[in-house]
Protein backbone atom coordinates (compact mmCIF):
# COMPACT_ATOMS: atom_id res chain seq x y z
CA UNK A 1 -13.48 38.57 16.73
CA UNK A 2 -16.26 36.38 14.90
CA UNK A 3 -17.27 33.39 17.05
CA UNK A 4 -16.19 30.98 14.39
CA UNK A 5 -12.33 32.13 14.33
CA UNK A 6 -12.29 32.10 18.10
CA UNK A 7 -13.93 28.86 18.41
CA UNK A 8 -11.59 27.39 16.39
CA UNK A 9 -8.54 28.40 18.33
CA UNK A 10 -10.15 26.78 21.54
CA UNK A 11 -11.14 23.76 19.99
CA UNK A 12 -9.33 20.54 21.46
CA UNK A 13 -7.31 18.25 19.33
CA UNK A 14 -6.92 14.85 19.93
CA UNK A 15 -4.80 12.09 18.34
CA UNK A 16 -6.50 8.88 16.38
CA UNK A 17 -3.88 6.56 15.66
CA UNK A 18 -1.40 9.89 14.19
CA UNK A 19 -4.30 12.08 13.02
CA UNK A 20 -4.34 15.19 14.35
CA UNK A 21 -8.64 15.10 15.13
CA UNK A 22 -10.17 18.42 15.47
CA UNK A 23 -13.03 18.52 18.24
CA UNK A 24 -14.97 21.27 17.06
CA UNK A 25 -19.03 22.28 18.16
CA UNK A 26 -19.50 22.95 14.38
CA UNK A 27 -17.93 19.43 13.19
CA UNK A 28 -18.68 17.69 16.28
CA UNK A 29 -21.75 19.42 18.50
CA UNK A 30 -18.76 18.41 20.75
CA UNK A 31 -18.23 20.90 23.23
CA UNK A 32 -22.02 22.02 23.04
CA UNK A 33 -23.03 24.09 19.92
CA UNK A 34 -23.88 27.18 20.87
CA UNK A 35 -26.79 28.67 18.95
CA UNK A 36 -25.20 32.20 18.25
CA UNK A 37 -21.89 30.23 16.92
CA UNK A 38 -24.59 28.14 14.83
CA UNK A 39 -26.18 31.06 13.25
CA UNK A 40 -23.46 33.17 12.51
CA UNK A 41 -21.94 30.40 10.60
CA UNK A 42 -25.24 29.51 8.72
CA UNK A 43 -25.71 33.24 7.69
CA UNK A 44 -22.21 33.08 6.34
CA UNK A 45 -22.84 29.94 4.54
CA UNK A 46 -26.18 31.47 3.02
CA UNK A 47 -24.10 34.92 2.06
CA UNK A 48 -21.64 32.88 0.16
CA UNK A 49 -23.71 30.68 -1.12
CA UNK A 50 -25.06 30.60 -4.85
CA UNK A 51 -28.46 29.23 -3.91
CA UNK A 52 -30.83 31.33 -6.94
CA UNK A 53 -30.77 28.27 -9.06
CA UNK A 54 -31.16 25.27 -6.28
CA UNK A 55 -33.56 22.09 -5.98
CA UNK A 56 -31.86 20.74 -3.17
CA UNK A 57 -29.18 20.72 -0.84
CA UNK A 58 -27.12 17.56 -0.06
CA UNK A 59 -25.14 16.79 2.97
CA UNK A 60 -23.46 14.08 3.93
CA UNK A 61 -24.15 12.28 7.71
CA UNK A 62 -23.95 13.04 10.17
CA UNK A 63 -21.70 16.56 11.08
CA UNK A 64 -23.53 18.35 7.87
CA UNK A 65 -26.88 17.61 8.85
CA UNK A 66 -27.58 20.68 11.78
CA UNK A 67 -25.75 23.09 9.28
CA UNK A 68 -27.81 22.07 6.21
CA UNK A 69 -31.10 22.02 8.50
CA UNK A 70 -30.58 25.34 9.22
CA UNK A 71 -29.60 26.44 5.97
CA UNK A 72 -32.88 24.70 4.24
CA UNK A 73 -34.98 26.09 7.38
CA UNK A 74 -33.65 30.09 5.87
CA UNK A 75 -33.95 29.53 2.04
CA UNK A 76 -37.00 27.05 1.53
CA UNK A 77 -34.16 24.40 -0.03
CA UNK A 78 -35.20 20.93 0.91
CA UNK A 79 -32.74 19.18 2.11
CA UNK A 80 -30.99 15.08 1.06
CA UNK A 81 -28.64 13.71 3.82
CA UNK A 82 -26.18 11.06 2.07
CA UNK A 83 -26.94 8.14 4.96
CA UNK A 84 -24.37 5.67 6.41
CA UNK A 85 -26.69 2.88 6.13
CA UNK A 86 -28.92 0.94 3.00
CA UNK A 87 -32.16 1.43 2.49
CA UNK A 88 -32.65 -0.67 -0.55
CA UNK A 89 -34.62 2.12 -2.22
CA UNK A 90 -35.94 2.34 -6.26
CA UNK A 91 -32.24 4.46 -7.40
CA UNK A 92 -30.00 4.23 -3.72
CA UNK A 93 -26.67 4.68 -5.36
CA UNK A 94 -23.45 3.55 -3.37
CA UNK A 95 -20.45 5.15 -2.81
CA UNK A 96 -17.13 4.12 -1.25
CA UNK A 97 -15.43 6.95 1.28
CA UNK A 98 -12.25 7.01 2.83
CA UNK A 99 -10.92 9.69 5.49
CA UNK A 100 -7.78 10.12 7.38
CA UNK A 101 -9.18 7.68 9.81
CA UNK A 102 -12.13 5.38 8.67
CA UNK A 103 -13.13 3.84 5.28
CA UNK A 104 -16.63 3.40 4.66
CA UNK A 105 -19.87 2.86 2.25
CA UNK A 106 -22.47 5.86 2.16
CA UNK A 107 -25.95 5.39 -0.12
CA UNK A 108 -27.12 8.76 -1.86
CA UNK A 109 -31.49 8.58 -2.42
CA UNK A 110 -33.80 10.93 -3.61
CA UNK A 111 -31.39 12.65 -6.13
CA UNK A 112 -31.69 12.39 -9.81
CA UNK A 113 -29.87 13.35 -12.83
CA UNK A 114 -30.26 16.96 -13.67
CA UNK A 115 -31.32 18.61 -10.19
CA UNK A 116 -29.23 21.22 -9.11
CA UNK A 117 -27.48 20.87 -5.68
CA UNK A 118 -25.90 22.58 -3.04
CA UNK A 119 -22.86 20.58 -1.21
CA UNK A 120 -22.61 21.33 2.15
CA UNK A 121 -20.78 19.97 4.66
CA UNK A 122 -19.25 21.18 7.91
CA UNK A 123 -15.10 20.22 8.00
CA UNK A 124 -12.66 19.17 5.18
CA UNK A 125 -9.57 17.47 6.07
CA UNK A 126 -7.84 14.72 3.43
CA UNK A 127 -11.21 15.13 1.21
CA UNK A 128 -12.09 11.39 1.30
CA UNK A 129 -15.60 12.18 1.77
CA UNK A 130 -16.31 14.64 -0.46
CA UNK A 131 -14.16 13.72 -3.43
CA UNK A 132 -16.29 10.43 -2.97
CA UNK A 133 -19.52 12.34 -2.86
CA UNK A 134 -19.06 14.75 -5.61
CA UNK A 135 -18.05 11.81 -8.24
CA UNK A 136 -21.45 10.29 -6.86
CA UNK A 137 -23.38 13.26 -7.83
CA UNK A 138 -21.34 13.73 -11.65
CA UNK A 139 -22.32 10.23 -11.73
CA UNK A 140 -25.56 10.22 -11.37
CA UNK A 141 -25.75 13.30 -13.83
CA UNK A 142 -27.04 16.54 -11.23
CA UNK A 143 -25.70 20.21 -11.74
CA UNK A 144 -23.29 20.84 -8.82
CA UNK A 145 -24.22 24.68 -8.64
CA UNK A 146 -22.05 25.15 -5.29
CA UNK A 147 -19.77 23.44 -2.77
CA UNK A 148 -19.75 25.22 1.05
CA UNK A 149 -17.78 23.47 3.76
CA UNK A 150 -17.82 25.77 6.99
CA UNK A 151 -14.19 24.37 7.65
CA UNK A 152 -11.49 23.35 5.89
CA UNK A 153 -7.94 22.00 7.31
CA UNK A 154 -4.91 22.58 5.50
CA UNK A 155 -1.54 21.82 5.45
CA UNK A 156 0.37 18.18 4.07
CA UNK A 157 -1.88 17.24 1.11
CA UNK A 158 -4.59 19.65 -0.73
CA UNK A 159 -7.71 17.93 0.54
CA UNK A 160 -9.43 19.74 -2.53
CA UNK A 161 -7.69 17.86 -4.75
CA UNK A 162 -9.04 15.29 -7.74
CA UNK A 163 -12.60 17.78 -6.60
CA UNK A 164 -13.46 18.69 -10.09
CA UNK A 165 -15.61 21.66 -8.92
CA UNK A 166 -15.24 24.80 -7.04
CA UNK A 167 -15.32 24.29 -3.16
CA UNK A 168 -16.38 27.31 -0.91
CA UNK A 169 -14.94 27.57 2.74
CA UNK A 170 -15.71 29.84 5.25
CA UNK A 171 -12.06 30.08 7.20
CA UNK A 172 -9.53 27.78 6.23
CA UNK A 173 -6.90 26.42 9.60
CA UNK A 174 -4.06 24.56 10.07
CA UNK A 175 -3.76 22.28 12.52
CA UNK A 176 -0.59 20.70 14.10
CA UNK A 177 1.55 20.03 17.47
CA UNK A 178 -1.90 20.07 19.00
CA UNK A 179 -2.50 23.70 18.09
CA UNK A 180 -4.70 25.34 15.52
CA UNK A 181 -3.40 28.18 13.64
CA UNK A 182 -6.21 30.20 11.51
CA UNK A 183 -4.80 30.67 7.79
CA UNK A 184 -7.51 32.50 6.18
CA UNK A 185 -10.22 34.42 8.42
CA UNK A 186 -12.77 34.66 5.22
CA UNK A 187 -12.49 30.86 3.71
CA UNK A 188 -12.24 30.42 0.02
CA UNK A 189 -14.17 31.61 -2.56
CA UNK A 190 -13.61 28.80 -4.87
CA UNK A 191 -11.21 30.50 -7.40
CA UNK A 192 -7.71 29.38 -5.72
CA UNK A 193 -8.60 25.81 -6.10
CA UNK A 194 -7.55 25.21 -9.65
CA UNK A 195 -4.34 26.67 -8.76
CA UNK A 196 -3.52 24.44 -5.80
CA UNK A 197 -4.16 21.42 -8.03
C-alpha cells in the first residue's frame, strides 16, 4: 500500500469545538514528516499536475508551503506563499478566509493579472480557504491553469463547492466517529466536480 493511503488511516483525529481535526504529517508535519511519505506525494502531485504552461505556483500558509517547496525545487516553478500577516507592499491584495474552525485575513503579493498559476495546497475540508483564495486570484485577473490539494475530506457539505475551477486531489477520505475511511485511493482528476455542484 502507498504511504499516503496508509498514513492516512493512522492519522489521529482530534475534536475542536465539534470538528472532527485531522492530524496528518502532510497537513500538519504533525507526527514527523517522513521524507519518503513527502516525496511520494510530491511526485504524485507533479504527475498530475498540468505544469507546461506555469509562471508560478501559489500556496497558501503555512501546511502548503513544504509541499509547494518541493514541488518548485523539481520543476524550476518559483514559488508565492499567500501570508497570514501585512506587509503593506506596492499591490498586497486582501482576502477574508473562513474554515470549519477559524476565520481569518490572508494578503496575496507578488502576483499579477495574467500569470499563470498552480494552486497547491495540502488538505481540503469545508473549502473556506481556497474558495477565498481562488476568487482572490480571478480577481486580480491570473490564469488558474491547475488546482492540486494532496488531501481532500469529504462527507456533509462539498468543500469544492462555489470553486469555479477544476480542483485535483490525490486521495479523497472521509472522516468521522474518530476514524478515517479512504473513499478514493487515486484523488480526483477534476472532472467530477461540476457534477457534485
Amino acid at each position: 500500500m502507498e504511504r499516503l493511503q496508509e498514513s492516512v488511516k493512522t492519522a489521529p483525529i482530534i475534536d475542536r469545538n465539534g470538528y472532527s481535526y485531522l492530524i496528518h504529517p502532510i497537513s500538519n508535519c504533525v507526527p514527523a514528516l517522513d521524507p519518503e511519505l513527502l516525496r511520494e506525494t510530491v511526485v504524485r502531485i507533479i504527475r498530475k499536475a498540468e505544469l507546461e504552461n506555469v509562471d508560478k505556483i501559489v500556496t497558501p500558509e503555512a501546511m502548503g508551503i513544504h509541499l509547494s517547496t518541493a514541488v518548485s525545487l523539481m520543476t524550476d516553478i518559483p514559488l508565492v506563499v499567500i501570508r497570514k500577516r501585512k506587509y503593506g507592499l506596492a499591490g498586497e491584495v486582501s482576502l477574508a478566509k473562513s474554515t470549519g474552525y477559524s476565520e481569518s485575513e490572508m494578503y496575496i503579493n507578488d502576483v499579477s493579472a495574467g500569470d499563470r498559476i498552480l494552486v497547491l495546497d495540502d488538505l481540503i475540508s469545508t473549502g473556506g480557504t481556497m474558495r477565498a483564495i481562488v476568487q482572490a486570484l480571478d480577481d486580480i485577473g491570473c490564469d488558474i491553469v491547475d488546482i492540486i490539494i494532496a488531501i481532500r475530506k469529504v462527507g456533509g457539505k462539498n468543500p469544492l463547492a462555489g470553486i469555479d475551477h477544476p480542483v485535483k486531489t490525490l486521495i479523497d477520505i472521509e472522516v468521522a466517529d474518530g476514524e478515517v475511511t479512504i473513499v478514493d485511493e487515486t484523488g480526483s482528476d477534476g472532472e467530477e466536480q461540476t457534477l457534485a455542484q
